[in-house]
N, C-alpha and C. Protein backbone atom coordinates (compact mmCIF):
# COMPACT_ATOMS: atom_id res chain seq x y z
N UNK A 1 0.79 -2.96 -26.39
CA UNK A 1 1.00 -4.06 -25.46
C UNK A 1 -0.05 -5.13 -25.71
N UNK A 2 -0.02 -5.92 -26.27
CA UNK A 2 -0.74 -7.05 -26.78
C UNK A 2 -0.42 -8.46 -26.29
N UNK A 3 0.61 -8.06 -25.34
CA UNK A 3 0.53 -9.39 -24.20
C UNK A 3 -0.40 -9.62 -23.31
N UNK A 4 -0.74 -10.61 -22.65
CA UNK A 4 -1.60 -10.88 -21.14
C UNK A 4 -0.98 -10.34 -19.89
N UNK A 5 -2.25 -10.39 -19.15
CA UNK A 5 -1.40 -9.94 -17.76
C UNK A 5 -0.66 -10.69 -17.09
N UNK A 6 -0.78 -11.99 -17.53
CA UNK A 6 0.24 -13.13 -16.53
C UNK A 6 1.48 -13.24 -17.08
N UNK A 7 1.68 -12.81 -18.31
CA UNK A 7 2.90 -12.58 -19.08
C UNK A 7 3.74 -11.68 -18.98
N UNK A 8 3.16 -10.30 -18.54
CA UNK A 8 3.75 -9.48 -18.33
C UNK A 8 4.25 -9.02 -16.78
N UNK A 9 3.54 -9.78 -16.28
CA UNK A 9 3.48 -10.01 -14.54
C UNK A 9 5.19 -10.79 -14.26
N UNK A 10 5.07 -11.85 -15.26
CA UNK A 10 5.74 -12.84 -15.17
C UNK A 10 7.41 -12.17 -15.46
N UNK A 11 7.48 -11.13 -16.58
CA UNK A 11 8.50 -10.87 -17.38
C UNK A 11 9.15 -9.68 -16.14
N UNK A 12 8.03 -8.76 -15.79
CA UNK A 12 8.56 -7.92 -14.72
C UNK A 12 8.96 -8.20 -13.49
N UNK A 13 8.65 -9.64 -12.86
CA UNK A 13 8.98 -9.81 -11.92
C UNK A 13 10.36 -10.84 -11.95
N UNK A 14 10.56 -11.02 -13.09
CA UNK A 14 12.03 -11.44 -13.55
C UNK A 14 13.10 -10.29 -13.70
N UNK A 15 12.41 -9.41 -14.13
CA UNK A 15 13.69 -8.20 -14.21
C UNK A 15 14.11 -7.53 -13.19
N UNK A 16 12.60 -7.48 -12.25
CA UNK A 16 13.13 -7.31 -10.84
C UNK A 16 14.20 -8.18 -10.11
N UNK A 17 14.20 -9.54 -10.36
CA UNK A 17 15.06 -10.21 -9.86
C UNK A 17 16.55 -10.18 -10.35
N UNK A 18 16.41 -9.91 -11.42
CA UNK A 18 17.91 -9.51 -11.98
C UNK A 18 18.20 -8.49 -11.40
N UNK A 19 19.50 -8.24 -10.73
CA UNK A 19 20.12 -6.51 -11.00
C UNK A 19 20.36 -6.00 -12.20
N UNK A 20 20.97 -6.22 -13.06
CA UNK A 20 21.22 -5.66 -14.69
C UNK A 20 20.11 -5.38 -15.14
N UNK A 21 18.83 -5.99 -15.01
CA UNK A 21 17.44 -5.47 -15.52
C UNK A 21 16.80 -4.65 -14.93
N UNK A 22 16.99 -4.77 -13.56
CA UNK A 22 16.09 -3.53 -12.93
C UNK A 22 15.91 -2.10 -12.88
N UNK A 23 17.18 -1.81 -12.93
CA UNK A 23 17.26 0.23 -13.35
C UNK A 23 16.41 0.16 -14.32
N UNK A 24 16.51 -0.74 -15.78
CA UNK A 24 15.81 -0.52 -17.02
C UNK A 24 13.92 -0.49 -16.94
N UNK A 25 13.69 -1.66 -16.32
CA UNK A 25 12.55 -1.79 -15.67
C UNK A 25 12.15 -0.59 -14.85
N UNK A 26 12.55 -0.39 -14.01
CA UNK A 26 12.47 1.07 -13.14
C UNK A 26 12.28 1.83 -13.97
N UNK A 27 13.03 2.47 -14.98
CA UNK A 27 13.17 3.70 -15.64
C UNK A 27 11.60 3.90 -16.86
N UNK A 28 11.79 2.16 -17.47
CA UNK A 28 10.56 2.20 -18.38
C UNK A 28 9.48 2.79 -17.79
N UNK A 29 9.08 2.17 -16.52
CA UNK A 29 7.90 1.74 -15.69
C UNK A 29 7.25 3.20 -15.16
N UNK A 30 8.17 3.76 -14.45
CA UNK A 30 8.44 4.91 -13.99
C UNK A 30 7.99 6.00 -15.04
N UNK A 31 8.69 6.07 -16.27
CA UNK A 31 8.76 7.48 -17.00
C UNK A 31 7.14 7.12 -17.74
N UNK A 32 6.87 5.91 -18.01
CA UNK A 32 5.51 5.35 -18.66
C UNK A 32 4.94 6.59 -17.42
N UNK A 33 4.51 5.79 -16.46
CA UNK A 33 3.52 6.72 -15.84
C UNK A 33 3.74 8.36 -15.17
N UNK A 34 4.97 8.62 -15.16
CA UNK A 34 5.06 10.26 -15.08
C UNK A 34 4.43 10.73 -15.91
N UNK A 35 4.99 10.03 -17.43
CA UNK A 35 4.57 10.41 -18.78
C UNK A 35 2.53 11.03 -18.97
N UNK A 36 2.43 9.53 -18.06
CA UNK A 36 0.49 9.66 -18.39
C UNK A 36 0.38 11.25 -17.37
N UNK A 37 0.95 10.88 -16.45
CA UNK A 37 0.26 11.67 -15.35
C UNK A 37 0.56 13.20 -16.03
N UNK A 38 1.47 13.64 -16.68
CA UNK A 38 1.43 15.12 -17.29
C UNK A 38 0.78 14.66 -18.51
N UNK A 39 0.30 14.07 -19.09
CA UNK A 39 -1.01 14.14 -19.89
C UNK A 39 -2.13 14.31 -19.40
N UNK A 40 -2.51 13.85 -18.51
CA UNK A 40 -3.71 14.43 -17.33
C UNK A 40 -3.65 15.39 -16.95
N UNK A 41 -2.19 15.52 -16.83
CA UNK A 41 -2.85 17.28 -16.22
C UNK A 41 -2.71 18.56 -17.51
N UNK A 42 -2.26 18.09 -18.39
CA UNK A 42 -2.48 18.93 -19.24
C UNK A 42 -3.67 18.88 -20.15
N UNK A 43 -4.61 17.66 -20.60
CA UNK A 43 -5.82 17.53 -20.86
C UNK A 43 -6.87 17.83 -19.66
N UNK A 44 -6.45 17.79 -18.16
CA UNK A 44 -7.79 18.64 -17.38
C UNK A 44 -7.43 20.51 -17.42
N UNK A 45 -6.25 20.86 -17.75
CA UNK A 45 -5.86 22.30 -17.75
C UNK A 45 -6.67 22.75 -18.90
N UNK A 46 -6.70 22.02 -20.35
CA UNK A 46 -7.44 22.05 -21.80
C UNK A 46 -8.87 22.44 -21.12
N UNK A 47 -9.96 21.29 -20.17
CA UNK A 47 -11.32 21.17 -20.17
C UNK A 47 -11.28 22.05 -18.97
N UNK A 48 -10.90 22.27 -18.18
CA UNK A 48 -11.02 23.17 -17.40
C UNK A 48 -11.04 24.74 -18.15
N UNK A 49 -9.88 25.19 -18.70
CA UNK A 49 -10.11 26.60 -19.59
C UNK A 49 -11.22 26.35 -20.33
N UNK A 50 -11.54 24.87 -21.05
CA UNK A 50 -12.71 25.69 -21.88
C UNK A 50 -14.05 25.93 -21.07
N UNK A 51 -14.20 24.98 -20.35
CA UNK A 51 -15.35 24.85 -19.41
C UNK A 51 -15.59 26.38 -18.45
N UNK A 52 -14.34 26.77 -18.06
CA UNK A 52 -14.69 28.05 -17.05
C UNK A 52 -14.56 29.40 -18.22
N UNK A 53 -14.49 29.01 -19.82
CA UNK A 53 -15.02 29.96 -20.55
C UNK A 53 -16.57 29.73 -21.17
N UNK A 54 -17.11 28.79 -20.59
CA UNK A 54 -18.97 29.11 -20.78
C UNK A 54 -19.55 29.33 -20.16
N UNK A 55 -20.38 30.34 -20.46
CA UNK A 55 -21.16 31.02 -19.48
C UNK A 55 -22.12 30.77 -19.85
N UNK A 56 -23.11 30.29 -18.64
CA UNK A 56 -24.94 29.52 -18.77
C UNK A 56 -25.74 30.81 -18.13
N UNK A 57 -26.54 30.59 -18.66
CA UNK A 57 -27.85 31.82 -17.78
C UNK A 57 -27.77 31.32 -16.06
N UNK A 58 -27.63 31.85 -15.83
CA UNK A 58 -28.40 31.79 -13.80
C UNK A 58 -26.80 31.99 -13.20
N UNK A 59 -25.17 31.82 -14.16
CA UNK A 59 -24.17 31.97 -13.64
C UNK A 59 -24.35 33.07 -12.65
N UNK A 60 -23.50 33.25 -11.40
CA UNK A 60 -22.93 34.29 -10.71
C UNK A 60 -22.19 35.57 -11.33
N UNK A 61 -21.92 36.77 -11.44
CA UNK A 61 -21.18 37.19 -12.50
C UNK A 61 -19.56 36.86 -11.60
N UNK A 62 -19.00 37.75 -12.22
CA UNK A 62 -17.49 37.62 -12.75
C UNK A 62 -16.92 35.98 -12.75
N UNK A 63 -17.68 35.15 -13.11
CA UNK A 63 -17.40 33.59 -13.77
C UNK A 63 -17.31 32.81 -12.51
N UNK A 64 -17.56 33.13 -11.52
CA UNK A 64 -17.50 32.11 -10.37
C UNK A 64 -18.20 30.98 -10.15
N UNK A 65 -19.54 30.81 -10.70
CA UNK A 65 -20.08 29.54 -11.03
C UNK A 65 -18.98 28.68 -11.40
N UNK A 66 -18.90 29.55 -13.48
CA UNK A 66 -18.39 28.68 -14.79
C UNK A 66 -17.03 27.96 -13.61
N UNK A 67 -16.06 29.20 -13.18
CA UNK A 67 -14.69 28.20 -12.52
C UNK A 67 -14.76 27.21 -11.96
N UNK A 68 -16.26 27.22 -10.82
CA UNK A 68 -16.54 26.31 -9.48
C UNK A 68 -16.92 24.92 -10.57
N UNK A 69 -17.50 25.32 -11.38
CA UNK A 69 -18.32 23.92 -12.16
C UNK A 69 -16.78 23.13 -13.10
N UNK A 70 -16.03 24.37 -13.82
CA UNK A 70 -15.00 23.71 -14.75
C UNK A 70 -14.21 22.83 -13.82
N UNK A 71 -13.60 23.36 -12.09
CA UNK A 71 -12.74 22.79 -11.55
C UNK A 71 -13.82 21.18 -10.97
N UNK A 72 -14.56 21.35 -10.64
CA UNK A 72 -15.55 19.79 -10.39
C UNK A 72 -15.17 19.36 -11.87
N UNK A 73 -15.27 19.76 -12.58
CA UNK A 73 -15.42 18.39 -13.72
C UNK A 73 -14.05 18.31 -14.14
N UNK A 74 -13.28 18.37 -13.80
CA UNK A 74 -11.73 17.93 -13.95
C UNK A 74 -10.89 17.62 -12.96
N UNK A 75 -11.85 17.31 -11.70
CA UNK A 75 -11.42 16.79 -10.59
C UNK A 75 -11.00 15.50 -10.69
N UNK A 76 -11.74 14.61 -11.63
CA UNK A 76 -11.20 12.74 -11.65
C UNK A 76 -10.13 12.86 -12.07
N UNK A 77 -9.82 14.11 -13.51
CA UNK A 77 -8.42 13.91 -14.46
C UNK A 77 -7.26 14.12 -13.24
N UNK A 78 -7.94 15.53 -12.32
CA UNK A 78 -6.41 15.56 -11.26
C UNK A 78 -6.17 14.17 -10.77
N UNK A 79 -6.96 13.66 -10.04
CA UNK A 79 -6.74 12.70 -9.02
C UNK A 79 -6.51 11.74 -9.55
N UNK A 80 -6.80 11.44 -11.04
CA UNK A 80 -5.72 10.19 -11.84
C UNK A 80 -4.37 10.74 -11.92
N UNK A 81 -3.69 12.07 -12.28
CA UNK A 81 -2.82 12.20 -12.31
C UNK A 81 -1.99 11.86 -11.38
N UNK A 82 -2.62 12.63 -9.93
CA UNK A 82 -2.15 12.24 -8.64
C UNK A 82 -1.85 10.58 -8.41
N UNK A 83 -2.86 9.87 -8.97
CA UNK A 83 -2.73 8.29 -8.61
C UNK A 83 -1.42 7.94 -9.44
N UNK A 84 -1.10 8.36 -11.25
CA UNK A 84 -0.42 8.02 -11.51
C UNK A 84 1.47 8.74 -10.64
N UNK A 85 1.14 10.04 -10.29
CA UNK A 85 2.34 10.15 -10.03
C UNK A 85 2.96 9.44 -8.55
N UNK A 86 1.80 8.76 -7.64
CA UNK A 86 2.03 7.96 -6.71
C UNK A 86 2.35 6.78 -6.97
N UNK A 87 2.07 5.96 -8.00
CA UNK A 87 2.07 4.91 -8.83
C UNK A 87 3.78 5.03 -8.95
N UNK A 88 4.31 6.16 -9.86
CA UNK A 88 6.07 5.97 -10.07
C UNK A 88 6.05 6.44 -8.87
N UNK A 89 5.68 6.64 -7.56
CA UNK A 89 6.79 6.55 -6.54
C UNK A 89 7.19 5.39 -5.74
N UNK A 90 5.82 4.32 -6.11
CA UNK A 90 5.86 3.12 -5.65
C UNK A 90 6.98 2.05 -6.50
N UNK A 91 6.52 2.04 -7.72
CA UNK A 91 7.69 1.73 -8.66
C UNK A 91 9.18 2.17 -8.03
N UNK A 92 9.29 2.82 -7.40
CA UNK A 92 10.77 3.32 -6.60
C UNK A 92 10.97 2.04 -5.56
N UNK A 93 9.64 2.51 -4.94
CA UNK A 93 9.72 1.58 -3.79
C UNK A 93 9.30 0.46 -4.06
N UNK A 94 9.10 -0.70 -4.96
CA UNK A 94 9.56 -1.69 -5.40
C UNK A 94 10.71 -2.37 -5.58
N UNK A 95 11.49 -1.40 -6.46
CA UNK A 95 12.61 -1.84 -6.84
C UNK A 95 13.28 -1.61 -5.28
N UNK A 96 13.60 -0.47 -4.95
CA UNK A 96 14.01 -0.93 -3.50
C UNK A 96 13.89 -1.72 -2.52
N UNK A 97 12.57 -2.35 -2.58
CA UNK A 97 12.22 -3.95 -1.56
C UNK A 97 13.43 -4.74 -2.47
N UNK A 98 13.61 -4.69 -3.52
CA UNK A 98 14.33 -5.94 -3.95
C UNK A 98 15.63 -5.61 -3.71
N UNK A 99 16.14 -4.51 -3.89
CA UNK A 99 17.70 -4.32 -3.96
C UNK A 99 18.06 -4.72 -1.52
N UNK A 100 16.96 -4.01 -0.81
CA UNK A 100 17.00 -4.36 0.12
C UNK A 100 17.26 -6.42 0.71
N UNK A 101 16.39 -6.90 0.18
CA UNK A 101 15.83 -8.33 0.17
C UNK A 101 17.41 -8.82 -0.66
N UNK A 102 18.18 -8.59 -1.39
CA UNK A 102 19.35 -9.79 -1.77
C UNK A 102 20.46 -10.38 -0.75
N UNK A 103 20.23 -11.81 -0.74
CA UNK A 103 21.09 -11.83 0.56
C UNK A 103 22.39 -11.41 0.70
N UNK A 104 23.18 -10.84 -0.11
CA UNK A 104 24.35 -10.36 0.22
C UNK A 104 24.25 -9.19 1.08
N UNK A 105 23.14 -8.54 0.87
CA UNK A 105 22.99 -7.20 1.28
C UNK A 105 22.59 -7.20 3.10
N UNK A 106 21.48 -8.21 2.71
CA UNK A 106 20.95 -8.95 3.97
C UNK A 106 21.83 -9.32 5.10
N UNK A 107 23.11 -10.23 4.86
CA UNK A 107 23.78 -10.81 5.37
C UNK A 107 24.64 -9.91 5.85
N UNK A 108 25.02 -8.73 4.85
CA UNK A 108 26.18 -7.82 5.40
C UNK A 108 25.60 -7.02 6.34
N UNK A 109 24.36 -6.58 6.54
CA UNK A 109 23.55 -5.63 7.12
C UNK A 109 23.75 -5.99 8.64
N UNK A 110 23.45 -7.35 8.92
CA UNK A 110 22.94 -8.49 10.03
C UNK A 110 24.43 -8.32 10.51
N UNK A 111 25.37 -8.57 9.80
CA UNK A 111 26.62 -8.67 10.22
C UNK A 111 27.73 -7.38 11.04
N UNK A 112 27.00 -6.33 10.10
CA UNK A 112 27.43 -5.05 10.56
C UNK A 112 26.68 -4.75 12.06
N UNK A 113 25.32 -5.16 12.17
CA UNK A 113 24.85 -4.73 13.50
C UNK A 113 25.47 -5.62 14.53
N UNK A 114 25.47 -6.93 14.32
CA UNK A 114 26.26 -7.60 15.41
C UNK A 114 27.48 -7.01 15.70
N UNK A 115 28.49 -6.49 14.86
CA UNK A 115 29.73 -5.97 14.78
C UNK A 115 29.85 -4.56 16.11
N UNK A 116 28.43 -3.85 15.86
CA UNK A 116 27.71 -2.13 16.28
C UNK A 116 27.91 -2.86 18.06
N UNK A 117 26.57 -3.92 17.75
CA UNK A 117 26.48 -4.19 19.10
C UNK A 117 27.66 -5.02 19.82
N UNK A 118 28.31 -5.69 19.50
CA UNK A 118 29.63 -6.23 20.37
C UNK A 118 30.51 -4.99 20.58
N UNK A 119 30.86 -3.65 20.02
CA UNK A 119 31.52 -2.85 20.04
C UNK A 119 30.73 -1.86 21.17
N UNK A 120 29.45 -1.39 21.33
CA UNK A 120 28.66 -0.81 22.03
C UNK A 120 28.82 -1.94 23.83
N UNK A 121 28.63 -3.17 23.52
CA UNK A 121 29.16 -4.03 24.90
C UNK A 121 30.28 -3.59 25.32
N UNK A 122 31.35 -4.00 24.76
CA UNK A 122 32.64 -3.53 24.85
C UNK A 122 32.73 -1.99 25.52
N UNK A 123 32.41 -1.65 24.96
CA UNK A 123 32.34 -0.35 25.58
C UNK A 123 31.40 -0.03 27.13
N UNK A 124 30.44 -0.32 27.19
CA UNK A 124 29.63 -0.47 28.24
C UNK A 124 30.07 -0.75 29.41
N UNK A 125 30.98 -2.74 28.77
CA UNK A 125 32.02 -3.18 29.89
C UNK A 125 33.07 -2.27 30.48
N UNK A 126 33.73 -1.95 30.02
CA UNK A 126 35.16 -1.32 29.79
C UNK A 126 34.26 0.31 30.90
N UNK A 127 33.68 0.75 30.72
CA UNK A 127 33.25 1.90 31.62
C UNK A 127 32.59 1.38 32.52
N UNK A 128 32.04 0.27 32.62
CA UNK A 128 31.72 -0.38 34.36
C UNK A 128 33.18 -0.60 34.81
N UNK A 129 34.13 -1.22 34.34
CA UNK A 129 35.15 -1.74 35.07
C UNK A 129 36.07 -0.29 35.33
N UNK A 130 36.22 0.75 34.73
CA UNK A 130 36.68 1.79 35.15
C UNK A 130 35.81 2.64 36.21
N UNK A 131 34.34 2.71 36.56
CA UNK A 131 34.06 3.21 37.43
C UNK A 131 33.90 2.47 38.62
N UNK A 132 34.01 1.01 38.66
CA UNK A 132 34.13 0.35 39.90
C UNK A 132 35.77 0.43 40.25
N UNK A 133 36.56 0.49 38.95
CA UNK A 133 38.06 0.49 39.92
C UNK A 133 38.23 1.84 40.58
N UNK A 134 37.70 3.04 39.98
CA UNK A 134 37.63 4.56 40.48
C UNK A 134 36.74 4.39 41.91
N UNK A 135 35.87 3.74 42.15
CA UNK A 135 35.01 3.38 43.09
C UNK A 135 35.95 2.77 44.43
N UNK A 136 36.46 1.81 44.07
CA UNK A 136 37.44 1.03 44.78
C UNK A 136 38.51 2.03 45.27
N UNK A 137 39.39 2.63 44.82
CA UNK A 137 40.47 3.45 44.86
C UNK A 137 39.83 4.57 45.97
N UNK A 138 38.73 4.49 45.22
CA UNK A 138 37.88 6.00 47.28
C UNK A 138 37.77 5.38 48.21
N UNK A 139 37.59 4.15 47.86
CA UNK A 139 36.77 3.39 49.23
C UNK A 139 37.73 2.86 49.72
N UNK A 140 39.19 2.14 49.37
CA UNK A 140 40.44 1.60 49.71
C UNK A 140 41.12 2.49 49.06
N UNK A 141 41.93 3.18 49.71
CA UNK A 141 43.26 3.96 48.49
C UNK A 141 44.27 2.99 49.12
N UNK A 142 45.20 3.34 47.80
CA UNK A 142 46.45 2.47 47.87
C UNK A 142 47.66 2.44 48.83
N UNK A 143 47.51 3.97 48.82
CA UNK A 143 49.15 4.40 49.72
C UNK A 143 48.85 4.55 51.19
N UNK A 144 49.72 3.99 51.58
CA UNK A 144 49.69 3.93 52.93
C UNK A 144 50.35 4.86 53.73
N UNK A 145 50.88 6.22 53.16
CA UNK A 145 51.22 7.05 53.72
C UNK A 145 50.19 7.81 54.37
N UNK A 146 49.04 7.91 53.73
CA UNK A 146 48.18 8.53 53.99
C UNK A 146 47.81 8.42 55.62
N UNK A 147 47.00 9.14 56.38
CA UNK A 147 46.90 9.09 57.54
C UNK A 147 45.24 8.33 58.00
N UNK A 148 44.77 8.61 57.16
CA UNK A 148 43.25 7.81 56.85
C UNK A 148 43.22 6.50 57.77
N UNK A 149 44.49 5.81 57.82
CA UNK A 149 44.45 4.22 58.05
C UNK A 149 45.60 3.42 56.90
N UNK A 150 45.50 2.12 57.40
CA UNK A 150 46.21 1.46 56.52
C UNK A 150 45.68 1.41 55.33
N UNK A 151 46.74 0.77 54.26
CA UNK A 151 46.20 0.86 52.70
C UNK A 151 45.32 -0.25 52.96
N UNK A 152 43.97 0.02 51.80
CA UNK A 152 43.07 -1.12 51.95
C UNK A 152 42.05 -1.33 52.94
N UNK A 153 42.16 -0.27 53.75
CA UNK A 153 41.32 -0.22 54.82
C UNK A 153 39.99 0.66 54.25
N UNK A 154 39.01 -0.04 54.66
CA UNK A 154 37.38 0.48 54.54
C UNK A 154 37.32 2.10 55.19
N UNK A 155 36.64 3.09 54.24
CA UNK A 155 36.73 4.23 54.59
C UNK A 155 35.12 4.13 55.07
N UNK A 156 35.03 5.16 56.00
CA UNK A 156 33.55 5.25 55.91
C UNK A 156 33.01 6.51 55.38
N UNK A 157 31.55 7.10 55.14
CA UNK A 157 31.10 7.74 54.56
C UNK A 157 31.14 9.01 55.11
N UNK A 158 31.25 9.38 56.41
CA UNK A 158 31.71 10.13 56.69
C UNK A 158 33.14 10.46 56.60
N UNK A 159 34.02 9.85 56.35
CA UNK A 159 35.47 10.37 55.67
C UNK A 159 35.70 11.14 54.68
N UNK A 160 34.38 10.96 54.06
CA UNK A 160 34.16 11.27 52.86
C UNK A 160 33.45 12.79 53.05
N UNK A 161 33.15 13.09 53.83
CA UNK A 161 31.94 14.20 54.21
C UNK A 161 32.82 15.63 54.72
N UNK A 162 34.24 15.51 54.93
CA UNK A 162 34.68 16.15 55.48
C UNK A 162 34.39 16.51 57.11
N UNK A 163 35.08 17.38 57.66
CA UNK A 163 35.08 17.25 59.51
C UNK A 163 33.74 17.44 59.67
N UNK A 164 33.05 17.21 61.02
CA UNK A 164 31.98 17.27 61.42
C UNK A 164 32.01 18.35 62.91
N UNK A 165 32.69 18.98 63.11
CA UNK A 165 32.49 19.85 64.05
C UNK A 165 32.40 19.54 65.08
N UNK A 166 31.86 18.35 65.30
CA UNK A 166 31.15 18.26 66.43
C UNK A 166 29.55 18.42 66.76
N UNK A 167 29.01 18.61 65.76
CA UNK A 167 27.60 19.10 65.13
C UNK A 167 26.80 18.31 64.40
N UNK A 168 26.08 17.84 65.13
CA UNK A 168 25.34 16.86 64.33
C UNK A 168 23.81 17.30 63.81
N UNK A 169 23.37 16.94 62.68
CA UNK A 169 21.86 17.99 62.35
C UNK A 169 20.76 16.54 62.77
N UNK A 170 19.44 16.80 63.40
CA UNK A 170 18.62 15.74 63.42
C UNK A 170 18.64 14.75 64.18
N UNK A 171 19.86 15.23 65.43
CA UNK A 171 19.94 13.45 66.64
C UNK A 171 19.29 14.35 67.77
């Protein structure tokens, strides 16, 4: 890679903008650094075995020093690996800000929720107006056969309570 960084800044953030370029971009970008990151861990697995096979005077026996010392000194190689394999997950989530961000996608998104929410109103309405007409129909019934009173006539809440005996609780 013998380009600059403003060049290459420049070229990737064009391919991002293309759709036809971006899987490719993704895939390069991506497998580049999986790629490093199992080289790290297979060059700290290398210095680690050799390291927890030397043994110094003052070790602990059965190698518990040599391991404690080999795993410290191949601690940076993990945690580059780790950086690189966080690195391609961001590369994911790159390309996904962009495929998110195109306004077609944008526009249909915006469009579908307005669609959610006028249908969720609708609905809302439509079950107020059925429990106030169910409401209405107790409080006025229609038929006037009934013995209650005329149709349309105000029931009261005790109509509703069934007989009262004659028994009142609390007067």
């Amino acid at each position: 890679m013998s380009k600059d960084i403003a060049s290459r800044v420049t070229t990737g953030v064009q391919a991002l903008a293309l759709p036809g370029q971006r899987e490719g971009w993704q895939a390069q970008h991506r497998g580049s650094l999986l790629n490093d990151a199992q080289t790290y861990d297979a060059l700290a697995d290398a210095i680690q075995a050799d390291l927890k096979a030397r043994r110094l005077d003052g070790d602990l026996p059965w190698g518990l020093s040599a391991g404690a010392r080999a795993r410290k000194r191949v601690k940076p190689l993990r945690d580059a690996a780790r950086a690189m394999r966080k690195a391609a997950k961001a590369i994911n989530g790159t390309v996904a800000a962009y495929e998110e961000t195109q306004p077609e996608v944008v526009a249909k998104r915006r469009q579908d929720k307005a669609l959610e929410k006028a249908r969720r109103k609708q609905q809302l309405h439509a079950a107020a107006h059925n429990s106030a007409q169910q409401t209405l129909r107790h409080i006025a019934p229609a038929d006037s056969d009934s013995d209650d009173g005329a149709a349309g006539q105000t029931k009261l809440l005790g109509d509703f309570l069934g007989p009262s005996n004659g028994r009142r609780r609390g007067a």
